[in-house]
PDB file of N, CA and C in Angstrom:
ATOM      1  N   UNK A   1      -2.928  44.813 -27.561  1.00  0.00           N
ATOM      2  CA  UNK A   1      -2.606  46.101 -26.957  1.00  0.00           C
ATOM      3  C   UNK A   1      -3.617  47.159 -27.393  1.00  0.00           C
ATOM      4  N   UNK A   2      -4.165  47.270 -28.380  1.00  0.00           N
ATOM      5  CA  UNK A   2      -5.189  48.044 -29.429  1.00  0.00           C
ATOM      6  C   UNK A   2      -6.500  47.761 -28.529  1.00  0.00           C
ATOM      7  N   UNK A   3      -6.611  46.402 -28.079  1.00  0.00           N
ATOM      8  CA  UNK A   3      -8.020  46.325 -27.584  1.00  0.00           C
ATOM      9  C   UNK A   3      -8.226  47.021 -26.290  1.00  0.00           C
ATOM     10  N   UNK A   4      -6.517  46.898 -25.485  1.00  0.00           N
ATOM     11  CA  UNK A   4      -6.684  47.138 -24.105  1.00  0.00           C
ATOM     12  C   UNK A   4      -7.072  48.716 -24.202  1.00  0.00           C
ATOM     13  N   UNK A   5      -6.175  49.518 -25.145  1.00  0.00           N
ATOM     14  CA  UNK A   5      -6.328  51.297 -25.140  1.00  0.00           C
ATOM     15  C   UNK A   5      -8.241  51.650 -25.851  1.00  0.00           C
ATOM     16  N   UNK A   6      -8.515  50.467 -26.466  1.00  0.00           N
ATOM     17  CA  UNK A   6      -9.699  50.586 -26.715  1.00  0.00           C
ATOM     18  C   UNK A   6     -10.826  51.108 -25.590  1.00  0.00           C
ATOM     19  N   UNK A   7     -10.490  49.949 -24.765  1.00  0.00           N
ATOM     20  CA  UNK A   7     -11.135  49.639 -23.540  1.00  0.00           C
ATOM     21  C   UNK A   7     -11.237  50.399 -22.804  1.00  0.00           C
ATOM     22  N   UNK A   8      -9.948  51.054 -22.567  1.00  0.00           N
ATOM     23  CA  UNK A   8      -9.798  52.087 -21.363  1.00  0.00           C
ATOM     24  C   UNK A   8     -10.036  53.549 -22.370  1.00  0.00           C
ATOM     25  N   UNK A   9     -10.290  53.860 -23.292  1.00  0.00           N
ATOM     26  CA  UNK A   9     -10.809  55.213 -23.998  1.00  0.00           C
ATOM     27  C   UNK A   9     -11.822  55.728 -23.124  1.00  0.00           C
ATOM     28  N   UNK A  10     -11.373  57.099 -22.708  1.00  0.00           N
ATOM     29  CA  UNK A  10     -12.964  58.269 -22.056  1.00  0.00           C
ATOM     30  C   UNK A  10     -14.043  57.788 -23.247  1.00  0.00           C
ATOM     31  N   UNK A  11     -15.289  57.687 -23.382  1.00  0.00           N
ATOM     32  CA  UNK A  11     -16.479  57.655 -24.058  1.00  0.00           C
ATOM     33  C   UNK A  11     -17.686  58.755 -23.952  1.00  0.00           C
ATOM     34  N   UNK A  12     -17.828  59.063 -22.697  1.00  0.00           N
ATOM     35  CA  UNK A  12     -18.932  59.359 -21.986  1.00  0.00           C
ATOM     36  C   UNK A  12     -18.251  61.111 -21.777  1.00  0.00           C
ATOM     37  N   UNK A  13     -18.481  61.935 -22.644  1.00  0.00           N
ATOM     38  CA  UNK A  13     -17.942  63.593 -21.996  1.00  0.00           C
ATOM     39  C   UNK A  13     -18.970  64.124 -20.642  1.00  0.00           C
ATOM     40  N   UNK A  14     -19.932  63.531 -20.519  1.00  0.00           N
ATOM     41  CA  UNK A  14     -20.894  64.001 -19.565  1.00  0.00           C
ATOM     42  C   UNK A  14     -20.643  63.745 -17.848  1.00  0.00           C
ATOM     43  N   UNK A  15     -20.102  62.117 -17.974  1.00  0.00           N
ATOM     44  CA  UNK A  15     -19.370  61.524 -16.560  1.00  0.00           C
ATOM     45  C   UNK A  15     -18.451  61.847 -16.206  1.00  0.00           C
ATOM     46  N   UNK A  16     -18.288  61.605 -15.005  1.00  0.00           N
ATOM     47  CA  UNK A  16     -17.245  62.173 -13.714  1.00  0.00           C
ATOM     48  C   UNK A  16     -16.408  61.227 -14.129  1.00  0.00           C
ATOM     49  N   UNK A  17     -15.221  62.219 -14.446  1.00  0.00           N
ATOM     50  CA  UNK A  17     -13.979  62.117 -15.030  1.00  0.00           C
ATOM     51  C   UNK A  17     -13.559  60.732 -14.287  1.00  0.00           C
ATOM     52  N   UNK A  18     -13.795  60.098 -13.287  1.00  0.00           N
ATOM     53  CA  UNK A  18     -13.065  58.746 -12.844  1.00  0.00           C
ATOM     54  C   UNK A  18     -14.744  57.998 -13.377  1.00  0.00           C
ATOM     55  N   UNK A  19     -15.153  58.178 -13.614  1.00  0.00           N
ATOM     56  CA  UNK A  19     -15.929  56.732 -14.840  1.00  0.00           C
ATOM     57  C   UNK A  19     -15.091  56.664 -15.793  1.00  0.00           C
ATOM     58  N   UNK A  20     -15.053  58.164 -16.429  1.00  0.00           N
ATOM     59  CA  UNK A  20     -14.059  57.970 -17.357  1.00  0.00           C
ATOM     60  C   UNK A  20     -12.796  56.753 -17.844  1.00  0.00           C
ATOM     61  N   UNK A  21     -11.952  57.345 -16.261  1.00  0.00           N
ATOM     62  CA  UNK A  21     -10.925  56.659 -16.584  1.00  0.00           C
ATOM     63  C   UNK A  21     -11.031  55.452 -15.411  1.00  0.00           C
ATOM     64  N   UNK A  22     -11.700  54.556 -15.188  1.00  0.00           N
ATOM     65  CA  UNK A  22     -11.789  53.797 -14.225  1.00  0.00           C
ATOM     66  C   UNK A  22     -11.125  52.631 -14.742  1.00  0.00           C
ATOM     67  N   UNK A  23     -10.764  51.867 -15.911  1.00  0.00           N
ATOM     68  CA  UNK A  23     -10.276  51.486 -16.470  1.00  0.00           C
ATOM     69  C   UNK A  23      -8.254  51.637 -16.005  1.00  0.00           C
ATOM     70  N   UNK A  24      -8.038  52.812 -17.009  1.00  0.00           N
ATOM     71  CA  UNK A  24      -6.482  53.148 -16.625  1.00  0.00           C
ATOM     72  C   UNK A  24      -6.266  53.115 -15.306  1.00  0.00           C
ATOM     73  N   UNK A  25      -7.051  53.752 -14.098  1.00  0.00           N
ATOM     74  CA  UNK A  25      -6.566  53.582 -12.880  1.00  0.00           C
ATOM     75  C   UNK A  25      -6.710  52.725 -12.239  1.00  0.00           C
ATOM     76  N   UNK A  26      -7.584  51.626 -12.667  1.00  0.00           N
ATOM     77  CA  UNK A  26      -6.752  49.872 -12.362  1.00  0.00           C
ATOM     78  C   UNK A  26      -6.332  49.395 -12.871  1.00  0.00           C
ATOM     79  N   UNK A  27      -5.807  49.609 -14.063  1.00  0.00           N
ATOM     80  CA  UNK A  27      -4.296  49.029 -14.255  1.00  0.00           C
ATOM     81  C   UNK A  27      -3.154  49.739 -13.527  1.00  0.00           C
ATOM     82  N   UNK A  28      -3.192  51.066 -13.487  1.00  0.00           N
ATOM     83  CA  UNK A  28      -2.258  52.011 -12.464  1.00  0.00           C
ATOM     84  C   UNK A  28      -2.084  51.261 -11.743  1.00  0.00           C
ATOM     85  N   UNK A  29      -3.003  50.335 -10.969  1.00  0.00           N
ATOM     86  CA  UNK A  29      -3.236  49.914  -9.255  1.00  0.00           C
ATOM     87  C   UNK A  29      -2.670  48.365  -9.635  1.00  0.00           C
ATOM     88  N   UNK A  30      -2.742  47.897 -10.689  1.00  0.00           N
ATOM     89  CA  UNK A  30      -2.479  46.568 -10.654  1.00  0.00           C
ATOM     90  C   UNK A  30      -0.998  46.742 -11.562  1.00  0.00           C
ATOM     91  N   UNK A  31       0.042  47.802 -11.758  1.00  0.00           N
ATOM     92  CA  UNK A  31       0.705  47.816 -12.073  1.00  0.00           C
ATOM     93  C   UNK A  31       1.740  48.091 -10.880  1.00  0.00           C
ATOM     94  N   UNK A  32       1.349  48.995 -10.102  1.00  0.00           N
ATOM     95  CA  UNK A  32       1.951  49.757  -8.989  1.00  0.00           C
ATOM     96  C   UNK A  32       1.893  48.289  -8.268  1.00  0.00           C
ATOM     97  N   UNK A  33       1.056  47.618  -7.838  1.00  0.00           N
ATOM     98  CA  UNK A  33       1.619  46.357  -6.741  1.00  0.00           C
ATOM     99  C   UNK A  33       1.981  45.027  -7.902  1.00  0.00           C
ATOM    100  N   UNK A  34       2.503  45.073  -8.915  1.00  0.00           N
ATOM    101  CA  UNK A  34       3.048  44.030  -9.327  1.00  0.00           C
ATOM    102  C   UNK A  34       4.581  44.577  -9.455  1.00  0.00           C
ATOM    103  N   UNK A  35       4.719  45.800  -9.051  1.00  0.00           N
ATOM    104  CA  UNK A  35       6.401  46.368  -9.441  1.00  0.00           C
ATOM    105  C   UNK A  35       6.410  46.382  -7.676  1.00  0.00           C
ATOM    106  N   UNK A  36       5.777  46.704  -6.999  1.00  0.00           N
ATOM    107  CA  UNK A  36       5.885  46.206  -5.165  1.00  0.00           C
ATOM    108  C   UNK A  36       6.841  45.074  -5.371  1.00  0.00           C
ATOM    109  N   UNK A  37       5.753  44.033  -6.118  1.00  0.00           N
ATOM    110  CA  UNK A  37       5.906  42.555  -5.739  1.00  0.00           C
ATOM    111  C   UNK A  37       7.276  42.087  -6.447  1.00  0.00           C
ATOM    112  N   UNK A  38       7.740  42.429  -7.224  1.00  0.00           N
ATOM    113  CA  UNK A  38       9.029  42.541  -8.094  1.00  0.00           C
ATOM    114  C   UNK A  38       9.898  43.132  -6.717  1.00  0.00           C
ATOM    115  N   UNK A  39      10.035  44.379  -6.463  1.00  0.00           N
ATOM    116  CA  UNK A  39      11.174  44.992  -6.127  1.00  0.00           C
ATOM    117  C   UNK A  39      11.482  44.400  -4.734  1.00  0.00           C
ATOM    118  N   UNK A  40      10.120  44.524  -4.036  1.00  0.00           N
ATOM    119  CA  UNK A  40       9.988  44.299  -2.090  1.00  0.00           C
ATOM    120  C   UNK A  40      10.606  43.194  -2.242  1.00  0.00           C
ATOM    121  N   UNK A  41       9.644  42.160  -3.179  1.00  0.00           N
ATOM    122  CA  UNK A  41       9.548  40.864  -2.767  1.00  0.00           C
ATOM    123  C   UNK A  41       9.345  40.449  -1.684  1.00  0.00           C
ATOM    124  N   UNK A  42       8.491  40.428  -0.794  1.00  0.00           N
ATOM    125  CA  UNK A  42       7.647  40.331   0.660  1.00  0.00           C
ATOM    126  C   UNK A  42       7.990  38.884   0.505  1.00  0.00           C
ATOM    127  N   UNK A  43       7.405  37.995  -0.254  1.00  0.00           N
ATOM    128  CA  UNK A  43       7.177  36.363  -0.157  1.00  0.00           C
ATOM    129  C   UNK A  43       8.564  36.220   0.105  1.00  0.00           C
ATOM    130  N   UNK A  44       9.696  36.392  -0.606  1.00  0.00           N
ATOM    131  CA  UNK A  44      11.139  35.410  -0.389  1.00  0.00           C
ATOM    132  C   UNK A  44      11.591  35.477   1.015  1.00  0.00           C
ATOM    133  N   UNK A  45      11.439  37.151   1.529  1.00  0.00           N
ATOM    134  CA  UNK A  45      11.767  37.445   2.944  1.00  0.00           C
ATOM    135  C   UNK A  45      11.104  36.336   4.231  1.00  0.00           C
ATOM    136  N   UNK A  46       9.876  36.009   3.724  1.00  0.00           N
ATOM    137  CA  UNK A  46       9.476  34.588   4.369  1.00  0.00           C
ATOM    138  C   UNK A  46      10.221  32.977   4.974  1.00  0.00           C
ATOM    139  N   UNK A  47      11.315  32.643   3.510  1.00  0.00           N
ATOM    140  CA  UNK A  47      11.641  31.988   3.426  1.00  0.00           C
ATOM    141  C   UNK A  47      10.584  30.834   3.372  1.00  0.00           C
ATOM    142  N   UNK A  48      10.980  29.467   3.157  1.00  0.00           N
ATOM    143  CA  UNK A  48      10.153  28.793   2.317  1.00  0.00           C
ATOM    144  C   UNK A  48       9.803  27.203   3.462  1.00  0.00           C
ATOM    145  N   UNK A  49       9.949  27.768   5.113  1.00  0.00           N
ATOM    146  CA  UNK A  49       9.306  26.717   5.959  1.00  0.00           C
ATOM    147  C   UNK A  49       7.818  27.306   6.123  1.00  0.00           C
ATOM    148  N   UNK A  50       7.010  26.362   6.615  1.00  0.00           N
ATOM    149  CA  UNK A  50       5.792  26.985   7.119  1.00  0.00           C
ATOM    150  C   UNK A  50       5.758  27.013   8.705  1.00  0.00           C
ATOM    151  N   UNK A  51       4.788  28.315   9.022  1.00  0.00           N
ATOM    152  CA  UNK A  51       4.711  28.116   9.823  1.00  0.00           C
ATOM    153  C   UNK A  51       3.946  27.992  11.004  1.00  0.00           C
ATOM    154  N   UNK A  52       4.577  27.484  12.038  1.00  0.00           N
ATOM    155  CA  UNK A  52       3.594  26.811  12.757  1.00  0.00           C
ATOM    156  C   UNK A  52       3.125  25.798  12.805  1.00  0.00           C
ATOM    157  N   UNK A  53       4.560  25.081  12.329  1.00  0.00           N
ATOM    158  CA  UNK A  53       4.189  23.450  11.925  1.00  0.00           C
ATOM    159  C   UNK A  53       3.825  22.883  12.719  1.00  0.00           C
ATOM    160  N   UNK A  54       2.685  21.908  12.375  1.00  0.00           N
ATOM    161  CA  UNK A  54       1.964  20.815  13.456  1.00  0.00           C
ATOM    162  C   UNK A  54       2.480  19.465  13.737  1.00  0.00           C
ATOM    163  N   UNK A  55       4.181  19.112  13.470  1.00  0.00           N
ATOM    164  CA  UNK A  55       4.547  17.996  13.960  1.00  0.00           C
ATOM    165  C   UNK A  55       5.787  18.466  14.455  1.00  0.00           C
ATOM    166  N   UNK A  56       5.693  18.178  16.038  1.00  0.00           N
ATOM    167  CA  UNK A  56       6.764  18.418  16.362  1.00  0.00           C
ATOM    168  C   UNK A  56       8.461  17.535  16.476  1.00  0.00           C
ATOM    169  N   UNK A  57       9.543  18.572  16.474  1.00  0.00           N
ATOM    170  CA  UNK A  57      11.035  18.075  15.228  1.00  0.00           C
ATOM    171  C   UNK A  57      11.353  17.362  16.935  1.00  0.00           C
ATOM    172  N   UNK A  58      12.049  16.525  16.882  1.00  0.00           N
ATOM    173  CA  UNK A  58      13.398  16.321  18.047  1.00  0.00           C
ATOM    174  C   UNK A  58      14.351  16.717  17.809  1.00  0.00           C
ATOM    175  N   UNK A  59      14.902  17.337  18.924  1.00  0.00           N
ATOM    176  CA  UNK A  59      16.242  17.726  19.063  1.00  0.00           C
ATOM    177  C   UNK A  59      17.241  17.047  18.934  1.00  0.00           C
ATOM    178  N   UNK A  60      17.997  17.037  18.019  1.00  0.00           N
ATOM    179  CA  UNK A  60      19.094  16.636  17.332  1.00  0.00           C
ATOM    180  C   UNK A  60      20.169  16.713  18.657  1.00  0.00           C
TER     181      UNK A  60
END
């Protein structure tokens, strides 16, 4: 955790404030669509046939 706040530390007082933090605001971005992917859950709404299957079923 020490290395990650390392990482993302401003360094540079001279650069445009998003060099700065270019770091924190992708994790922002990769935090914000992993709580999407948690809450939406897009994939389950799918359900789990594929589709457009290439063998066709007979009618029962």
């Amino acid at each position: 955790m020490l290395a990650i706040l390392n990482m993302a530390w401003p360094r540079t007082p001279d650069a445009p404030w998003y060099d700065n933090y270019l770091v924190a605001l992708s994790g922002l971005v990769v935090a914000a669509g992993l709580v999407y992917l948690l809450v939406a859950r897009p994939a389950v709404r799918q359900g789990r046939r594929p589709s457009g299957d290439a063998v066709p079923q007979e009618a029962a």
